[in-house]
C-alpha atoms as a PDB file:
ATOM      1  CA  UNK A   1      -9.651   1.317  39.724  1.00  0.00           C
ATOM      2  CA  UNK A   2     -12.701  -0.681  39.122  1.00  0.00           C
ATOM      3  CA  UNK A   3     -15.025   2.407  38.319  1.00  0.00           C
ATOM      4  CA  UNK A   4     -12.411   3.679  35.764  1.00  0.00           C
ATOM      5  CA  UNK A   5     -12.773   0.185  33.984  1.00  0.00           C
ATOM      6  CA  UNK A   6     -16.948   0.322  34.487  1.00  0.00           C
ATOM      7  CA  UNK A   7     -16.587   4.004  32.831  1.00  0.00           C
ATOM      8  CA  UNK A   8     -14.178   2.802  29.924  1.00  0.00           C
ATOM      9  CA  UNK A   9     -17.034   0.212  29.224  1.00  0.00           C
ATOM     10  CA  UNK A  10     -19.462   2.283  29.184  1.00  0.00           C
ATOM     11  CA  UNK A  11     -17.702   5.154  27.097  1.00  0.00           C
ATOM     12  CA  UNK A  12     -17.319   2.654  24.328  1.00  0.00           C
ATOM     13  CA  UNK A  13     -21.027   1.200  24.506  1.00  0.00           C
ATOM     14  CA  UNK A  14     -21.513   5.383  23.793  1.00  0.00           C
ATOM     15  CA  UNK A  15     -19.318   5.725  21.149  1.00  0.00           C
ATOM     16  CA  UNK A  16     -20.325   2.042  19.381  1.00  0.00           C
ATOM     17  CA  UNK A  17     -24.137   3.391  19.506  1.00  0.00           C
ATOM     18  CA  UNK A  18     -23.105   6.760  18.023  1.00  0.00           C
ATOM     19  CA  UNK A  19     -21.046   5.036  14.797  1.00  0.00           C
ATOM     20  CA  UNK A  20     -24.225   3.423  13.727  1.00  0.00           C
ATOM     21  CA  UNK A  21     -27.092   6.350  14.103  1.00  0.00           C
ATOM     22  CA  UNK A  22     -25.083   7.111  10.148  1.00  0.00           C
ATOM     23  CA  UNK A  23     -25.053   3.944   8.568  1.00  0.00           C
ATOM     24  CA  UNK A  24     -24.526   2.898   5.281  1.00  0.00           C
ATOM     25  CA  UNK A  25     -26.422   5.954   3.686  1.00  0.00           C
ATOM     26  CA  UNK A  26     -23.861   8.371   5.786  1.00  0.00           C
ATOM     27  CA  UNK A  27     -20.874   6.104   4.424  1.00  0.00           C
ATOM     28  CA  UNK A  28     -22.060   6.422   0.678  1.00  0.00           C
ATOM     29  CA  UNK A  29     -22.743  10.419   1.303  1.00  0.00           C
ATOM     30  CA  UNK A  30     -19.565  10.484   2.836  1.00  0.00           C
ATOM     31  CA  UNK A  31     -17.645   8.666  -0.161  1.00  0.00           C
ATOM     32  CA  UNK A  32     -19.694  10.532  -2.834  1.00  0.00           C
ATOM     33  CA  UNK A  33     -18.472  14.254  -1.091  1.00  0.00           C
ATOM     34  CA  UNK A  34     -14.991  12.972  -0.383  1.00  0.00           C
ATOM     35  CA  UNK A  35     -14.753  11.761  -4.246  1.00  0.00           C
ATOM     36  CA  UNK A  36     -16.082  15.036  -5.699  1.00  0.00           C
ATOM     37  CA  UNK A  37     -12.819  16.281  -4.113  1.00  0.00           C
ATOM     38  CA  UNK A  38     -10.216  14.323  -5.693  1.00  0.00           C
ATOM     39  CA  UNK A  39      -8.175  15.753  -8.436  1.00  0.00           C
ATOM     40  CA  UNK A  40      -8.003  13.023 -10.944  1.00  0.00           C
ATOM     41  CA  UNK A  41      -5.123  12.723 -13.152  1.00  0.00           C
ATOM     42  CA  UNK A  42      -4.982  14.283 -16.938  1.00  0.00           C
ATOM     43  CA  UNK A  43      -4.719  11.141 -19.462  1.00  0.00           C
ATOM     44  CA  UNK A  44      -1.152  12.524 -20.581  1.00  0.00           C
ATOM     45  CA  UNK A  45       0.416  12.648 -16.874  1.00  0.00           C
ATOM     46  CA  UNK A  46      -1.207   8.819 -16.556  1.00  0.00           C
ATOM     47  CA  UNK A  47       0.905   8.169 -19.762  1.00  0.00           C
ATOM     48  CA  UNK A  48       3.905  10.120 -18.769  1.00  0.00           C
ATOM     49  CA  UNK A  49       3.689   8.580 -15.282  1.00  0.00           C
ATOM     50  CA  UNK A  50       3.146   4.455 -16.451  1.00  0.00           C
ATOM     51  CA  UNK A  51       6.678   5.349 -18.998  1.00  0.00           C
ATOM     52  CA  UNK A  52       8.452   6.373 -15.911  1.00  0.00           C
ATOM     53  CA  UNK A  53       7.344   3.063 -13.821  1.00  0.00           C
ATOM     54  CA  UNK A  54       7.959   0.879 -16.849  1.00  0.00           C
ATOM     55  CA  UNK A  55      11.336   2.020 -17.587  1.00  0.00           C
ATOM     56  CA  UNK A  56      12.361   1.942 -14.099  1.00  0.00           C
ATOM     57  CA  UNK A  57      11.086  -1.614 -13.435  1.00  0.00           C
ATOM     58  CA  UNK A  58      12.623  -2.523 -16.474  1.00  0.00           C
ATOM     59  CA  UNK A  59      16.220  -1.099 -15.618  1.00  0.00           C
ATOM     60  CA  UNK A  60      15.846  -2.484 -12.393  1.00  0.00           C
ATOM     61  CA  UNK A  61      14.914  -6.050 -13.307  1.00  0.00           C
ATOM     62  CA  UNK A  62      18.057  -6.094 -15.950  1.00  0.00           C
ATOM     63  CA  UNK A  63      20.136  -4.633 -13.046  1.00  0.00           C
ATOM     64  CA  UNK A  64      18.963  -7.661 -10.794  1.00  0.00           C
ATOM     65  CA  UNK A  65      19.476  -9.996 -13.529  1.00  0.00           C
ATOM     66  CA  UNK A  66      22.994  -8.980 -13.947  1.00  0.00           C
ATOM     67  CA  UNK A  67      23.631  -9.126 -10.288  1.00  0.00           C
ATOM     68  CA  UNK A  68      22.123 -12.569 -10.226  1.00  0.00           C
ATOM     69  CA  UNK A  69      23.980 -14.128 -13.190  1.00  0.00           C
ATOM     70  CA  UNK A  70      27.471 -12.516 -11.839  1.00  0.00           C
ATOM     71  CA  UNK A  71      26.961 -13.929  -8.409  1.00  0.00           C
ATOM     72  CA  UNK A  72      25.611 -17.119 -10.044  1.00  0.00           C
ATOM     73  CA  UNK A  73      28.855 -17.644 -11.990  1.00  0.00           C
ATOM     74  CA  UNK A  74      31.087 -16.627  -9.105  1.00  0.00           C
ATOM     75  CA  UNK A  75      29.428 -19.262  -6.809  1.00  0.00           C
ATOM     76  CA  UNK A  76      30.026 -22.010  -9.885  1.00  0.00           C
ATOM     77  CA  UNK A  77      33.809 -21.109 -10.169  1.00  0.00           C
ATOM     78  CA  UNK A  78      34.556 -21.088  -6.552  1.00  0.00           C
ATOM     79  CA  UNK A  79      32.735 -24.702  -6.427  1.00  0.00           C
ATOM     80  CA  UNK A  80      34.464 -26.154  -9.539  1.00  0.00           C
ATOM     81  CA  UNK A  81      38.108 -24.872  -7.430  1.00  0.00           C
ATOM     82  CA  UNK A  82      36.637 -26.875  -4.384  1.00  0.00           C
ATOM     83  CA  UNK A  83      35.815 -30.182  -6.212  1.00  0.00           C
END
């Protein structure tokens, strides 16, 4: 048991000193070939895509506010017939 835990410990030391042999000038070659990759959005979907989140977050915030001024003015009539 004990030389599993001494080899777990020293696995790790190995892979710790292997992250940093890159460094930061890996991490910005990395980012620079991952970002060459990305498909990046037309200007018209970005349009067609903030109308679609607008609307819905407006319909759903005038849904909630419905919901919350029903349930409002149920809670005041049922505590007006208890007083």
């Amino acid at each position: 048991m004990a030389k599993d835990t001494n080899a777990k410990k020293g696995n790790s030391k190995e892979v710790a000193a292997k992250k940093k042999k890159g460094g930061i000038s890996k991490y910005f070659r990395d980012l620079k070939s991952e970002l060459k990759k990305v498909v990046w959005p037309s200007r018209k979907q970005v349009v067609n895509n903030t109308g679609v989140v607008l609307v819905t977050m407006t319909t759903l915030g005038l849904f909630l506010a419905g919901i919350d001024l029903g349930l409002g003015k149920l809670l005041d009539l049922i505590l007006k017939i208890g007083s």
